[in-house]
N, C-alpha and C. Protein backbone atom coordinates (compact mmCIF):
# COMPACT_ATOMS: atom_id res chain seq x y z
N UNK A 1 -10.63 -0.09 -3.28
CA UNK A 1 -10.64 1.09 -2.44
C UNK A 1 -11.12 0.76 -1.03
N UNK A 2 -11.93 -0.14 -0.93
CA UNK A 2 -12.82 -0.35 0.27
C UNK A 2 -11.39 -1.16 1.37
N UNK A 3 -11.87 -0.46 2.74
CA UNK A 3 -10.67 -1.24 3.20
C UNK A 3 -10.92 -0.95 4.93
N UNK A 4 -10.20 -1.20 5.91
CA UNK A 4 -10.68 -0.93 7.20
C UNK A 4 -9.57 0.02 7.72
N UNK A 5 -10.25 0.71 8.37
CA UNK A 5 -9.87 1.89 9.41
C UNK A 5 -9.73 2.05 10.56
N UNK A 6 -8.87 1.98 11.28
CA UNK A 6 -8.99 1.83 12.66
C UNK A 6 -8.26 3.33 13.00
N UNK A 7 -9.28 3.30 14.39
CA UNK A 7 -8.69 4.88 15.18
C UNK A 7 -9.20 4.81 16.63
N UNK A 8 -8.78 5.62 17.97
CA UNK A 8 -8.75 4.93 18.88
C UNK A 8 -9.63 6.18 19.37
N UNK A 9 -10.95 5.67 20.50
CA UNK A 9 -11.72 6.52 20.83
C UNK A 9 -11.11 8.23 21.52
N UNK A 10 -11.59 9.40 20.77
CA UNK A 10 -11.27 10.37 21.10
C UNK A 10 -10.16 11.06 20.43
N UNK A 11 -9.44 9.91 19.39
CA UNK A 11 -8.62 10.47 18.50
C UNK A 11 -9.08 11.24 17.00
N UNK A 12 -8.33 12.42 17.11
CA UNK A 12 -8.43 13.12 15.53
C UNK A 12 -7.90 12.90 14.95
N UNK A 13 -6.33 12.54 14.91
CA UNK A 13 -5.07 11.92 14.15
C UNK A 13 -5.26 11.02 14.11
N UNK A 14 -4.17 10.38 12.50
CA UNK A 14 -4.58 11.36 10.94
C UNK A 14 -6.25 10.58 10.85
N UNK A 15 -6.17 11.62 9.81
CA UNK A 15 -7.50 12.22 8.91
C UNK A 15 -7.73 10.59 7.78
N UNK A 16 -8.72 10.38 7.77
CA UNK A 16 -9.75 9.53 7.04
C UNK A 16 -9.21 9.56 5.66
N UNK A 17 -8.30 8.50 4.94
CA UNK A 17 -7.67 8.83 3.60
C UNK A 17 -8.37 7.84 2.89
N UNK A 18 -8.78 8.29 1.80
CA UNK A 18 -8.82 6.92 0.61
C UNK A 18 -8.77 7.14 -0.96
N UNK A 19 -8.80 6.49 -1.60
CA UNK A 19 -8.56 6.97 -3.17
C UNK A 19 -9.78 6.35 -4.28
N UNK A 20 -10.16 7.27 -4.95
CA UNK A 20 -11.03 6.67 -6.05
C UNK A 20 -10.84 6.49 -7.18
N UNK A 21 -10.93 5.58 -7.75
CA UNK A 21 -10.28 5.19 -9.32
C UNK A 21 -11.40 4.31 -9.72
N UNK A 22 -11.32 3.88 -11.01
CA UNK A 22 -11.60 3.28 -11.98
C UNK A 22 -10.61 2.14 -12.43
N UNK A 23 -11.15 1.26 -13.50
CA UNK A 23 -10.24 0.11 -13.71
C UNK A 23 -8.98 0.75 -14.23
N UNK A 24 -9.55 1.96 -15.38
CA UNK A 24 -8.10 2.62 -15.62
C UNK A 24 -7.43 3.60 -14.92
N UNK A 25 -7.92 4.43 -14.18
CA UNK A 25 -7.35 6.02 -14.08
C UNK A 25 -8.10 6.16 -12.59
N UNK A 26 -7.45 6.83 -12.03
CA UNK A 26 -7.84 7.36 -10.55
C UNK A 26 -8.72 8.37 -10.63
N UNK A 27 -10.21 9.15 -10.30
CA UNK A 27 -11.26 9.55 -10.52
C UNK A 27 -10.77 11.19 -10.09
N UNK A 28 -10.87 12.06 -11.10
CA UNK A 28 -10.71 13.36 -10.80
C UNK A 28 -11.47 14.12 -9.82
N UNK A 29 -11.27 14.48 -8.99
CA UNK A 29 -12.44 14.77 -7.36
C UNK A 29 -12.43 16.43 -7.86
N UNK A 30 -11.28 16.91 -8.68
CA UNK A 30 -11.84 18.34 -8.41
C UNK A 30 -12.98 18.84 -9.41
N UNK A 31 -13.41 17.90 -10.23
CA UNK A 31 -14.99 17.82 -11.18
C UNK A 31 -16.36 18.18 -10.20
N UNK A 32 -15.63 18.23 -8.99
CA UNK A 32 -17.20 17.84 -8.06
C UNK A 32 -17.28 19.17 -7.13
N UNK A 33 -18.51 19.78 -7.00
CA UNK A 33 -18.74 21.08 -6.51
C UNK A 33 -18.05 21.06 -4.87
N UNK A 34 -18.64 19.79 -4.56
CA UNK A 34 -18.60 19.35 -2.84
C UNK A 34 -18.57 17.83 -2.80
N UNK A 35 -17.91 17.34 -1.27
CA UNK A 35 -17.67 16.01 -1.24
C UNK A 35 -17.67 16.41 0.32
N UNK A 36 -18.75 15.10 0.65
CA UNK A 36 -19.14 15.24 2.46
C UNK A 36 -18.65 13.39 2.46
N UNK A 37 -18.52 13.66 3.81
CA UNK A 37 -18.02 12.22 4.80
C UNK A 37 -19.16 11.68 5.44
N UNK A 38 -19.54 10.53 5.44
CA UNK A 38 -20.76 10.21 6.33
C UNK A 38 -20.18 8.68 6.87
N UNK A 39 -20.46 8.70 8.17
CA UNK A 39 -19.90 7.10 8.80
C UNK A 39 -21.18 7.00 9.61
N UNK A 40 -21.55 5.77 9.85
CA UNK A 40 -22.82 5.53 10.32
C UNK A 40 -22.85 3.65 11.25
N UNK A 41 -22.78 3.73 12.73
CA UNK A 41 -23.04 2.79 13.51
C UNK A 41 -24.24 2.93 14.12
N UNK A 42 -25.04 2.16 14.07
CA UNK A 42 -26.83 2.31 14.91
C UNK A 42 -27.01 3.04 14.59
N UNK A 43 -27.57 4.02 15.76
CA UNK A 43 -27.97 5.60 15.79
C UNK A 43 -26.88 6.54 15.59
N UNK A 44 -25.58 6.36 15.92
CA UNK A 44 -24.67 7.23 15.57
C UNK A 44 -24.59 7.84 14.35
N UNK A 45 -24.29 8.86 13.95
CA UNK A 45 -24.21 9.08 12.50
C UNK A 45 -23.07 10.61 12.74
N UNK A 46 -21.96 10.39 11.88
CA UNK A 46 -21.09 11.07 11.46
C UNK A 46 -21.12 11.80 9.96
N UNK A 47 -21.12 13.09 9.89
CA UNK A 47 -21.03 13.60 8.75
C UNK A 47 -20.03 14.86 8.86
N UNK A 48 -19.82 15.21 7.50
CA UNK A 48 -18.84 16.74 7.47
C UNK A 48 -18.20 16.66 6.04
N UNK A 49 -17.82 18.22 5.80
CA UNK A 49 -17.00 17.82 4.56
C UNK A 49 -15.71 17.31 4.39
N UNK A 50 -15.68 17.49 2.93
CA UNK A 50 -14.26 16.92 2.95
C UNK A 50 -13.73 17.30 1.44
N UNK A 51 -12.62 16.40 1.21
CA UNK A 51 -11.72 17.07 0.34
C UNK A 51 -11.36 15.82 -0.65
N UNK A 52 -10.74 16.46 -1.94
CA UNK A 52 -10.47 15.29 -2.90
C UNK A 52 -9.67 16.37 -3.74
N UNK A 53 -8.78 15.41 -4.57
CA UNK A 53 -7.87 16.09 -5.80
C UNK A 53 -8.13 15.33 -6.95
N UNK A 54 -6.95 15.68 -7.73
CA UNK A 54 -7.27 15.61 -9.62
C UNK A 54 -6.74 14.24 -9.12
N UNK A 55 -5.93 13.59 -8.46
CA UNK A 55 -5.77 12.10 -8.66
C UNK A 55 -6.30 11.01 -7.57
N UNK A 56 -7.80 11.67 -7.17
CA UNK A 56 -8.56 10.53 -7.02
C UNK A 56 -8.19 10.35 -4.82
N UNK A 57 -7.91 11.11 -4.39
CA UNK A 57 -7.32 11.06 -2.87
C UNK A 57 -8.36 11.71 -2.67
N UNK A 58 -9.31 11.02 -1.64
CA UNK A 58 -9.90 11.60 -0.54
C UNK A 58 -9.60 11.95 1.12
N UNK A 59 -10.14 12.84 1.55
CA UNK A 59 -9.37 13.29 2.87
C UNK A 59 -10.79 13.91 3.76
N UNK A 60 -10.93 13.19 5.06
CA UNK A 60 -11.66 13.61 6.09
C UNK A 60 -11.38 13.99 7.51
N UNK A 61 -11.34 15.20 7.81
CA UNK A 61 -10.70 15.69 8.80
C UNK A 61 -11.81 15.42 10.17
N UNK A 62 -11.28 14.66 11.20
CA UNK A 62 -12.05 14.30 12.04
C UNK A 62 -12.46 15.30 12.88
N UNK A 63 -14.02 15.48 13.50
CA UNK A 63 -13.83 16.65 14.04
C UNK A 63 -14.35 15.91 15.81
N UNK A 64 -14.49 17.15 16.58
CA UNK A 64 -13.94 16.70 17.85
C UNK A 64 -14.46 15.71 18.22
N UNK A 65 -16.17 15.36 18.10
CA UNK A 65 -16.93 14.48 18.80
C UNK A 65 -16.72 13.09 17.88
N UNK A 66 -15.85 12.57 16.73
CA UNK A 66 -16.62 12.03 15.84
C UNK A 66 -16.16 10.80 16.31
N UNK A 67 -14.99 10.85 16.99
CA UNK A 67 -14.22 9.57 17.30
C UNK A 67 -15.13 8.93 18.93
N UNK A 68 -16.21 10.11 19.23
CA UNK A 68 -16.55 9.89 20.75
C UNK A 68 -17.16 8.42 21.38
N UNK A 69 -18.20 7.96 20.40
CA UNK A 69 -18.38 6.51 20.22
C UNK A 69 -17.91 5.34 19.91
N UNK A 70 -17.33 4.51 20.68
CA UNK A 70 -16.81 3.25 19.80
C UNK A 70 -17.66 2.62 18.92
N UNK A 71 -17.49 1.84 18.08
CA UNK A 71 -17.89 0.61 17.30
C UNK A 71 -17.28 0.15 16.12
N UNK A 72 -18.15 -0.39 15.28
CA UNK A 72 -17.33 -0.63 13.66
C UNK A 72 -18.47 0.56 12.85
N UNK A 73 -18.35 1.15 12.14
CA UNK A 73 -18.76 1.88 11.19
C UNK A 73 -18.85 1.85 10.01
N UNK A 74 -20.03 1.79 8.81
CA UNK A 74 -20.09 1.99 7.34
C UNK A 74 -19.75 3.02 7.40
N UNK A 75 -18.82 3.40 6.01
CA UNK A 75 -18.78 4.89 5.62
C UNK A 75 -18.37 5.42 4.20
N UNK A 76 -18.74 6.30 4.06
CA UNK A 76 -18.30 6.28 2.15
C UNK A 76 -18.22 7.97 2.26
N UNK A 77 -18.33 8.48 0.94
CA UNK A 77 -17.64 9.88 0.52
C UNK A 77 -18.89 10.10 -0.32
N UNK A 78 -19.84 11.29 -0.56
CA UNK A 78 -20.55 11.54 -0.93
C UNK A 78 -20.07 12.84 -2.05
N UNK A 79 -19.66 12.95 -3.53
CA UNK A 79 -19.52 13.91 -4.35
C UNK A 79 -20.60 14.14 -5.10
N UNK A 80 -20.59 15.39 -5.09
CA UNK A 80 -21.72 16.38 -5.77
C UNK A 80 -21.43 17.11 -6.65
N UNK A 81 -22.28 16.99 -8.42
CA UNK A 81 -21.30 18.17 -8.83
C UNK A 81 -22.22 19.14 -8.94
N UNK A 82 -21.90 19.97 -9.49
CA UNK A 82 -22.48 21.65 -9.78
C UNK A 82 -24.05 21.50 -10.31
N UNK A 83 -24.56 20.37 -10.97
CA UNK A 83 -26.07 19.89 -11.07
C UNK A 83 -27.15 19.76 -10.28
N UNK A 84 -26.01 19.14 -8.91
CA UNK A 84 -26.55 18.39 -7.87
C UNK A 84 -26.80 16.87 -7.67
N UNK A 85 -26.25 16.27 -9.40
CA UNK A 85 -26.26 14.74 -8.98
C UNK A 85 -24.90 14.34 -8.03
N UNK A 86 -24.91 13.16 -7.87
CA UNK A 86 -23.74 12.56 -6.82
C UNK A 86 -23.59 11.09 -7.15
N UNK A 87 -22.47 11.15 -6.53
CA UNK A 87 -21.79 9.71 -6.91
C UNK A 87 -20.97 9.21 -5.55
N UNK A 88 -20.98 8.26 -5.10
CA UNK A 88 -20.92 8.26 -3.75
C UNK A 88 -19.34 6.83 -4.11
N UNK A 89 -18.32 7.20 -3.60
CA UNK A 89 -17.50 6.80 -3.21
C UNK A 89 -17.31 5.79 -1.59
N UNK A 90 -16.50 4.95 -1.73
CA UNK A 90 -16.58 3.95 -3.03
C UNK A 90 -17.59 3.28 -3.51
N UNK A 91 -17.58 3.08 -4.96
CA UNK A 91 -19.32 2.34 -5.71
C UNK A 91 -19.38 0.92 -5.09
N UNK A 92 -18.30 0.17 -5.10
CA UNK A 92 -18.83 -1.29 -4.55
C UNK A 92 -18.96 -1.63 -3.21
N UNK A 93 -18.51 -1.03 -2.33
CA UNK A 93 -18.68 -1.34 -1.13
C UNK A 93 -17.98 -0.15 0.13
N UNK A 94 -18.61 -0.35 1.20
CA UNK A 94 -18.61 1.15 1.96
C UNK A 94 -17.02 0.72 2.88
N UNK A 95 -16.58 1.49 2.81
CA UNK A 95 -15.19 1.75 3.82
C UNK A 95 -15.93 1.18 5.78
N UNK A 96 -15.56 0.63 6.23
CA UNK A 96 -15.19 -0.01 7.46
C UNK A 96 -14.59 0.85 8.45
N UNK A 97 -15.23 1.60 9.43
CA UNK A 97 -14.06 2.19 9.73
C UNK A 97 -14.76 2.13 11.85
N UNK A 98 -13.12 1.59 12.52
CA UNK A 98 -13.44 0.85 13.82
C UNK A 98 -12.95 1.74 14.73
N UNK A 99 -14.20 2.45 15.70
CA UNK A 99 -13.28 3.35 16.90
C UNK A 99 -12.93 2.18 17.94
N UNK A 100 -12.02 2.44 18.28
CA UNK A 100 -11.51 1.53 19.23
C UNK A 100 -11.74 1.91 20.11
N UNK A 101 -12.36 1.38 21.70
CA UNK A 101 -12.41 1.99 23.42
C UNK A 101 -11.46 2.24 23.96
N UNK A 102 -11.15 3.60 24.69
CA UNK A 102 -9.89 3.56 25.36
C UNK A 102 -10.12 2.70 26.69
N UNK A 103 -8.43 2.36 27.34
CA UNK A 103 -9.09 1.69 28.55
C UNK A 103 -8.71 2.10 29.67
């Protein structure tokens, strides 16, 4: 799942995609009350919700400021279910994701 992202400073288009599965089966997202986005360079820190289906597709809709900083970014998918435990997407390693500078 883990993989790199590139998007160019100040861009919203498209939206933050990735998929969660297991060795067998792609991870049912609509089990989960809520699912937030968090990307994190230095001090920067990006969060918001987001979205998932029965076959494991996640989706983060960028909002205006998020692209405003360049750098490289950790970032993963935070699901919550109706308990309040969570399981944070993806388990082995965090999504990569690179604003690029305009010039």
């Amino acid at each position: 799942m883990a993989s790199t992202i590139y998007r160019r400073q100040g861009d919203r288009l498209p939206a933050i995609k990735a998929q969660a599965f297991t060795a067998t089966n792609n991870v049912d997202l609509t089990q989960f009350a809520s699912i937030t986005f968090r990307m994190v360079c230095g001090a920067t820190v990006v969060t918001g919700p987001a979205s998932g289906d029965a076959n494991g597709n996640l989706t983060y809709n960028l909002g205006a400021s998020d692209t405003a900083v360049p750098g490289t970014y950790s970032a993963y998918f935070i699901a919550t279910d109706g308990t309040g435990k969570v399981e944070t997407l993806p388990t082995g390693e965090n999504l990569t994701v690179v604003i690029v500078p305009t010039i």
